[in-house]
N, C-alpha and C. Protein backbone atom coordinates (compact mmCIF):
# COMPACT_ATOMS: atom_id res chain seq x y z
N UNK A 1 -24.63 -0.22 -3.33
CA UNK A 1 -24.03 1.01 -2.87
C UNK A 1 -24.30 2.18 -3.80
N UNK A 2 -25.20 2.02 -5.08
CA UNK A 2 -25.16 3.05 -5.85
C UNK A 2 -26.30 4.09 -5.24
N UNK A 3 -26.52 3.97 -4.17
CA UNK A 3 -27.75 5.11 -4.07
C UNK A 3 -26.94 5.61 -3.13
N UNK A 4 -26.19 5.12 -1.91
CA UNK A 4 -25.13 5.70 -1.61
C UNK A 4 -24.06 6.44 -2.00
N UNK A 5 -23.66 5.92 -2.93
CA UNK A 5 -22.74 7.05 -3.79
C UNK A 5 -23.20 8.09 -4.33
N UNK A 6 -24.51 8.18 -4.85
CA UNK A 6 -25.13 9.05 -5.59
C UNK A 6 -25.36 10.05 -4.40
N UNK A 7 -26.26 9.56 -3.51
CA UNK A 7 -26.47 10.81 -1.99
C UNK A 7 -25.03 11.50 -2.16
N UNK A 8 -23.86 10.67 -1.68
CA UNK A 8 -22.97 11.28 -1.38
C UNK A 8 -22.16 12.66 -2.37
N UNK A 9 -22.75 11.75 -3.49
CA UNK A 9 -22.19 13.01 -4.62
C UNK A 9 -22.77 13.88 -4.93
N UNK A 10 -24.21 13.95 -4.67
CA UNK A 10 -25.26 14.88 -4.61
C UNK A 10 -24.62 16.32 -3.75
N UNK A 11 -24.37 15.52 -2.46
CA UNK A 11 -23.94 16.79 -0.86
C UNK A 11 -22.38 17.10 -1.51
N UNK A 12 -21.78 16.75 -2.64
CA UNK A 12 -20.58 17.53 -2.81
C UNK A 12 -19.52 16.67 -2.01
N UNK A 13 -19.43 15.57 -1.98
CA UNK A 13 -18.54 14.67 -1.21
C UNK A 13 -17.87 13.89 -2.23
N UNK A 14 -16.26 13.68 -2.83
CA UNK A 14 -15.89 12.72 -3.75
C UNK A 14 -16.24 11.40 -3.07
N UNK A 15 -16.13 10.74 -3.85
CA UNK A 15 -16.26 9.59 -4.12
C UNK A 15 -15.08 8.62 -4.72
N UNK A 16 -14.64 8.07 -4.13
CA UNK A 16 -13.14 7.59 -5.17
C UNK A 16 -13.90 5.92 -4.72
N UNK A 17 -14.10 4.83 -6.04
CA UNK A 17 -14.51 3.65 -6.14
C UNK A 17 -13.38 2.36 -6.21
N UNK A 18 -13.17 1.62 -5.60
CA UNK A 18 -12.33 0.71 -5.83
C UNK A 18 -13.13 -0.79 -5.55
N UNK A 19 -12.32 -1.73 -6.27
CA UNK A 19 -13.17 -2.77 -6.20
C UNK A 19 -12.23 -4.30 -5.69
N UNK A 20 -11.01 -3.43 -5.34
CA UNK A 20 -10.36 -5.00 -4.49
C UNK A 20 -9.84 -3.87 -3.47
N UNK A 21 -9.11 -5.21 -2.42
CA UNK A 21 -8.53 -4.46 -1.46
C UNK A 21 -7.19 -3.95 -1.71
N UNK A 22 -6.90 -4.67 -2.67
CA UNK A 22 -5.18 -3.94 -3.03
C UNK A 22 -5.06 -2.92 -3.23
N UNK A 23 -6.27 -2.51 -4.52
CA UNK A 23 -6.82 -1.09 -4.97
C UNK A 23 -6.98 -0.40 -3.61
N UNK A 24 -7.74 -0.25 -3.06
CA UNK A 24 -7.97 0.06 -1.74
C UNK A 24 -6.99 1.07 -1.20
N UNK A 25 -5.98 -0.23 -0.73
CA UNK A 25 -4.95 0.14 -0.27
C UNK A 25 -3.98 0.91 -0.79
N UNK A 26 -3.90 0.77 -2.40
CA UNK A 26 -2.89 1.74 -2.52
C UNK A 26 -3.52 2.72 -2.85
N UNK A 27 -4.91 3.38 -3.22
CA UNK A 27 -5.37 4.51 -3.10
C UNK A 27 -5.22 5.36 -1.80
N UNK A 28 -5.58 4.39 -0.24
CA UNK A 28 -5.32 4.91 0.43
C UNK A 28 -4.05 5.32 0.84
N UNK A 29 -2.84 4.63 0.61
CA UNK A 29 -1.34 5.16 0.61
C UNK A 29 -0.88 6.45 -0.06
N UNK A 30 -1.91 6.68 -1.29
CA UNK A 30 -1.62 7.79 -1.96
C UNK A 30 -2.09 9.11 -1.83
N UNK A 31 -3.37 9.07 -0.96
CA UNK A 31 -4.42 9.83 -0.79
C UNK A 31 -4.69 10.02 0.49
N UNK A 32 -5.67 11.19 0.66
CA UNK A 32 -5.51 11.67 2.25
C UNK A 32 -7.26 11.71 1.94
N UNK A 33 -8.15 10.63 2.85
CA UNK A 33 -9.24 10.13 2.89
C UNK A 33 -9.88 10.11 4.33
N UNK A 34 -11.26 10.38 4.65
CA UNK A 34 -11.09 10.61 5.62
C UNK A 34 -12.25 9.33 6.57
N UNK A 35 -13.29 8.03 5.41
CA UNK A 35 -13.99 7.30 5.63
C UNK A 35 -13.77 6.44 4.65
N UNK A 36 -13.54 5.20 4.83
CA UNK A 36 -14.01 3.58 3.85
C UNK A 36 -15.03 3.31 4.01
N UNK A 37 -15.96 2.99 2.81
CA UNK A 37 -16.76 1.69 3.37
C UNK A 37 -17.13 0.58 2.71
N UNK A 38 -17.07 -0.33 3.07
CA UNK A 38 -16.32 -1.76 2.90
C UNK A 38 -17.16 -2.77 3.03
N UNK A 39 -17.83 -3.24 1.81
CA UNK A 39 -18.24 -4.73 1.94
C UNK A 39 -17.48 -5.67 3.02
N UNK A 40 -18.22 -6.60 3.75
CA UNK A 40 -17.59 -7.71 4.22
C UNK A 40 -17.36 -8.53 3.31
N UNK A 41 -18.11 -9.15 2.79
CA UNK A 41 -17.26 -9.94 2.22
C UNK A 41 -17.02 -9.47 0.37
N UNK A 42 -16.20 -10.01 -0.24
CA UNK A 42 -15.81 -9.49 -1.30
C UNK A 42 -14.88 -10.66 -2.28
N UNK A 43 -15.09 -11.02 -3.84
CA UNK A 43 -14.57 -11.81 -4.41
C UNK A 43 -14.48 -13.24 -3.34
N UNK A 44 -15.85 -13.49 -3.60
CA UNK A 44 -16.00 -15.03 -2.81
C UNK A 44 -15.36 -15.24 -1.78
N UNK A 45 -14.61 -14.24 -1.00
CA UNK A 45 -14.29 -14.23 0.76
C UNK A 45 -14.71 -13.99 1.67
N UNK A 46 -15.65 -14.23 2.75
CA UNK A 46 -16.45 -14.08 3.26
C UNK A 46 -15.71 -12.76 4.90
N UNK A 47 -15.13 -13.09 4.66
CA UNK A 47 -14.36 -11.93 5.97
C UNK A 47 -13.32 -11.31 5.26
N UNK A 48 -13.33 -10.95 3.64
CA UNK A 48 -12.04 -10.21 3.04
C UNK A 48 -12.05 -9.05 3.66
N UNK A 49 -13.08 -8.06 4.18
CA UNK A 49 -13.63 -6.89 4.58
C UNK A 49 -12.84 -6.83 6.21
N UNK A 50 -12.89 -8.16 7.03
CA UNK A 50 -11.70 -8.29 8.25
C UNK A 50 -10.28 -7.87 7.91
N UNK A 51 -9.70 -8.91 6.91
CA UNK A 51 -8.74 -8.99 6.19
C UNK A 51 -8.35 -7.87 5.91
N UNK A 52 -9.01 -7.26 5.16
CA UNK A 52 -8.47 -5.74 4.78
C UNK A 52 -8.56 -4.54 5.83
N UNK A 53 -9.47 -4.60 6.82
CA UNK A 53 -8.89 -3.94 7.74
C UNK A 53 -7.51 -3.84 8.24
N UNK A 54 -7.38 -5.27 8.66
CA UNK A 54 -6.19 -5.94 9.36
C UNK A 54 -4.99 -5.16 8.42
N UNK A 55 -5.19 -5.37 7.01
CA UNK A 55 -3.78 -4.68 6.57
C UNK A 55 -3.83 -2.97 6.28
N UNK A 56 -4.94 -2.56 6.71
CA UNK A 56 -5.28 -1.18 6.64
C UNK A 56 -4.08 -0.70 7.83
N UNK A 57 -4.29 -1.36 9.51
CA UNK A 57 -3.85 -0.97 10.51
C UNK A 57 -2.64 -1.65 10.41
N UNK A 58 -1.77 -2.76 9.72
CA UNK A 58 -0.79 -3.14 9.49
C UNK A 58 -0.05 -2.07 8.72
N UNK A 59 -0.71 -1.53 8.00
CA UNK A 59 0.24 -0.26 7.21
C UNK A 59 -0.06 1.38 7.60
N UNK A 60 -0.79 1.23 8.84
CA UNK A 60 -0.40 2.50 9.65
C UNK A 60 -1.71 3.36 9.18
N UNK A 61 -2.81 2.90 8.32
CA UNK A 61 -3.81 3.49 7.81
C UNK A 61 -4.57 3.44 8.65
N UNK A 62 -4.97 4.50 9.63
CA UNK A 62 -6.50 4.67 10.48
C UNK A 62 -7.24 5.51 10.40
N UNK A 63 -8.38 4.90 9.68
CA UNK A 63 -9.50 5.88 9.45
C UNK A 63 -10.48 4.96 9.80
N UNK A 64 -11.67 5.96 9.64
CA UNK A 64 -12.85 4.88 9.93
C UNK A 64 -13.06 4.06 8.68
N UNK A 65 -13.68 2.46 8.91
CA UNK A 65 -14.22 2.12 8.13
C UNK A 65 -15.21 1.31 8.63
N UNK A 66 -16.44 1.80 7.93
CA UNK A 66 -17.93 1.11 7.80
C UNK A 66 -18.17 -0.13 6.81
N UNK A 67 -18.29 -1.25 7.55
CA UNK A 67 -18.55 -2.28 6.81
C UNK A 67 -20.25 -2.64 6.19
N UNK A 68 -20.55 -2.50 5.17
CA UNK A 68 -21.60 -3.14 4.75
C UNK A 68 -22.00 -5.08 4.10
N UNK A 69 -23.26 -5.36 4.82
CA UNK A 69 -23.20 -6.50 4.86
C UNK A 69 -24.23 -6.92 4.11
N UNK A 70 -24.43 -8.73 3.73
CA UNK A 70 -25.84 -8.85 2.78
C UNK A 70 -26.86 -8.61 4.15
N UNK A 71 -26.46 -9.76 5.64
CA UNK A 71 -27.42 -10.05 6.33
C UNK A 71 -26.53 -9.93 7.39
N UNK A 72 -27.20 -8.93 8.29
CA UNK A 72 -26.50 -8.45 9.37
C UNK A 72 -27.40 -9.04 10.71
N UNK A 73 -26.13 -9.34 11.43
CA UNK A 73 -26.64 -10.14 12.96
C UNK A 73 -26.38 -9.07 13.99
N UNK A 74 -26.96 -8.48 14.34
CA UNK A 74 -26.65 -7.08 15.65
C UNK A 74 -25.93 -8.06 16.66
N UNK A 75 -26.11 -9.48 16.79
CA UNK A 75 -26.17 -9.79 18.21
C UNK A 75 -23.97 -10.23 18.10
N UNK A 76 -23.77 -10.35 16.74
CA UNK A 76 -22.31 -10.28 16.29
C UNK A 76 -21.61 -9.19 16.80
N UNK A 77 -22.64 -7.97 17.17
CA UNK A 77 -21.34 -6.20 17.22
C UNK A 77 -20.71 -5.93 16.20
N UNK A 78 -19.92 -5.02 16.41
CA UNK A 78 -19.37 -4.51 15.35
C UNK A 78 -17.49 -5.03 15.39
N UNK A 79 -17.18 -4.94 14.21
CA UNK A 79 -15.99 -5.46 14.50
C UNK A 79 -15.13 -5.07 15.12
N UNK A 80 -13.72 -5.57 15.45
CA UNK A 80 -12.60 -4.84 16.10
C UNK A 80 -12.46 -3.58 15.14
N UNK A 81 -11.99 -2.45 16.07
CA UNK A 81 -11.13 -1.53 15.17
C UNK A 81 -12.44 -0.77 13.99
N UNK A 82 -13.59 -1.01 13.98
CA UNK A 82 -14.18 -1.08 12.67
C UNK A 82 -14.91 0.39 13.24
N UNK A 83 -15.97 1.21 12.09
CA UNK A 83 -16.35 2.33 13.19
C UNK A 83 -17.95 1.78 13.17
N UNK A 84 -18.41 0.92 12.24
CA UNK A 84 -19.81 0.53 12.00
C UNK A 84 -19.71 -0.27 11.31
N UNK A 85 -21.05 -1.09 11.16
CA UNK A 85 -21.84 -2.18 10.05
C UNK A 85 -22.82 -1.97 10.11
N UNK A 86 -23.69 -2.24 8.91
CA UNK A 86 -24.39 -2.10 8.73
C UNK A 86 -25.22 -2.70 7.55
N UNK A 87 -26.52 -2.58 6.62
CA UNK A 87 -27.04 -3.72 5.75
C UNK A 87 -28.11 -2.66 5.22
N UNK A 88 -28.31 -1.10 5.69
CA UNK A 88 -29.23 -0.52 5.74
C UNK A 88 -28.71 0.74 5.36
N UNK A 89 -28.70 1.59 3.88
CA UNK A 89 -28.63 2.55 3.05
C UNK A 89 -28.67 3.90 4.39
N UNK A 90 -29.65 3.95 5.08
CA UNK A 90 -30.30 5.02 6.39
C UNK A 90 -29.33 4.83 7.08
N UNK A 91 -28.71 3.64 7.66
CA UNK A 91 -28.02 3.63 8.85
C UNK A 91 -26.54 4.12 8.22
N UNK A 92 -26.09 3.23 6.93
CA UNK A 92 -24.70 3.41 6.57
C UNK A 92 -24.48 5.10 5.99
N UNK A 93 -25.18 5.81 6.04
CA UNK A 93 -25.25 7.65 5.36
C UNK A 93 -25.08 8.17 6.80
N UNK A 94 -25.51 7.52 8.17
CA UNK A 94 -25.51 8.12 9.65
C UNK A 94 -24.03 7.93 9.86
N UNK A 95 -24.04 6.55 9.61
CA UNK A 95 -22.53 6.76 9.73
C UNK A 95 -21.32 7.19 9.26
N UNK A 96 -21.19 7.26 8.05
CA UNK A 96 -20.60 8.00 6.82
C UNK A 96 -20.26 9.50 7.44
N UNK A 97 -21.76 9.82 7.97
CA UNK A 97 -21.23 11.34 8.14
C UNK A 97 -21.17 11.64 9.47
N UNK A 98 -21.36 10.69 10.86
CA UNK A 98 -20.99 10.63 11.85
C UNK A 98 -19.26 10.86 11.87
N UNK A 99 -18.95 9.51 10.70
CA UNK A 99 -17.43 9.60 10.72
C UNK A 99 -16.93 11.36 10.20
N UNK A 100 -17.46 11.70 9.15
CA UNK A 100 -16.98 12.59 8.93
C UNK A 100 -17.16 14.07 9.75
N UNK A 101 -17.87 14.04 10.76
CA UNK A 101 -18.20 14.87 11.04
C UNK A 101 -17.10 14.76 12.28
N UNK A 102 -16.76 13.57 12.60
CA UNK A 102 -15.71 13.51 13.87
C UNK A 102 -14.52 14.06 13.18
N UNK A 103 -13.96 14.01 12.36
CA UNK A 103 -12.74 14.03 11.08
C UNK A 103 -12.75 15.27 11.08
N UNK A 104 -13.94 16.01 10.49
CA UNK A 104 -13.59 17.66 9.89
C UNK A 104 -13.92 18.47 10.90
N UNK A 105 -14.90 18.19 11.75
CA UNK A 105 -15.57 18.93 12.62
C UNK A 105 -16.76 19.64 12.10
């Protein structure tokens, strides 16, 4: 994700980094954010990236979030609730600012 972050900080976009979902979550409780994007899997869990959705919309948090994957199956879709996936730097920056562009206008 570091060439991603870097684009993003390049165009003047923060960046706030977290590396579990707890973190996550209470950044997002504290903060007014307007895209995640979210490894699937994470600390040897292979659907923690489900998981943490699930308690994203359990605690009333809806925003988009873009999941990034090692090896992505198109023929899977995209998840419930999710706004994208993706495995591809090009595709996950389309969506990033697809989301944001729905968000700010």
């Amino acid at each position: 994700m570091s060439n991603v972050i870097e684009l993003l900080r390049d165009l003047g976009t923060d960046v706030i980094i977290e590396t579990s979902s707890e973190g996550a979550l209470r950044a997002l409780s504290n903060g007014a954010y307007h895209v995640v994007i979210s490894d699937m899997e994470r600390d040897a869990v292979p659907d923690e990236g489900i998981k943490f959705l699930k308690r994203m919309r359990d605690q009333g948090i809806v925003i988009p979030v873009i999941f990034t994957v090692g090896r992505f199956n198109p023929a899977l879709g995209v998840p419930a609730f999710a706004f994208g996936i993706t495995n591809r730097v090009d595709e996950c920056l389309n969506l990033v600012f697809d989301a944001l562009e729905r968000a700010l206008g």
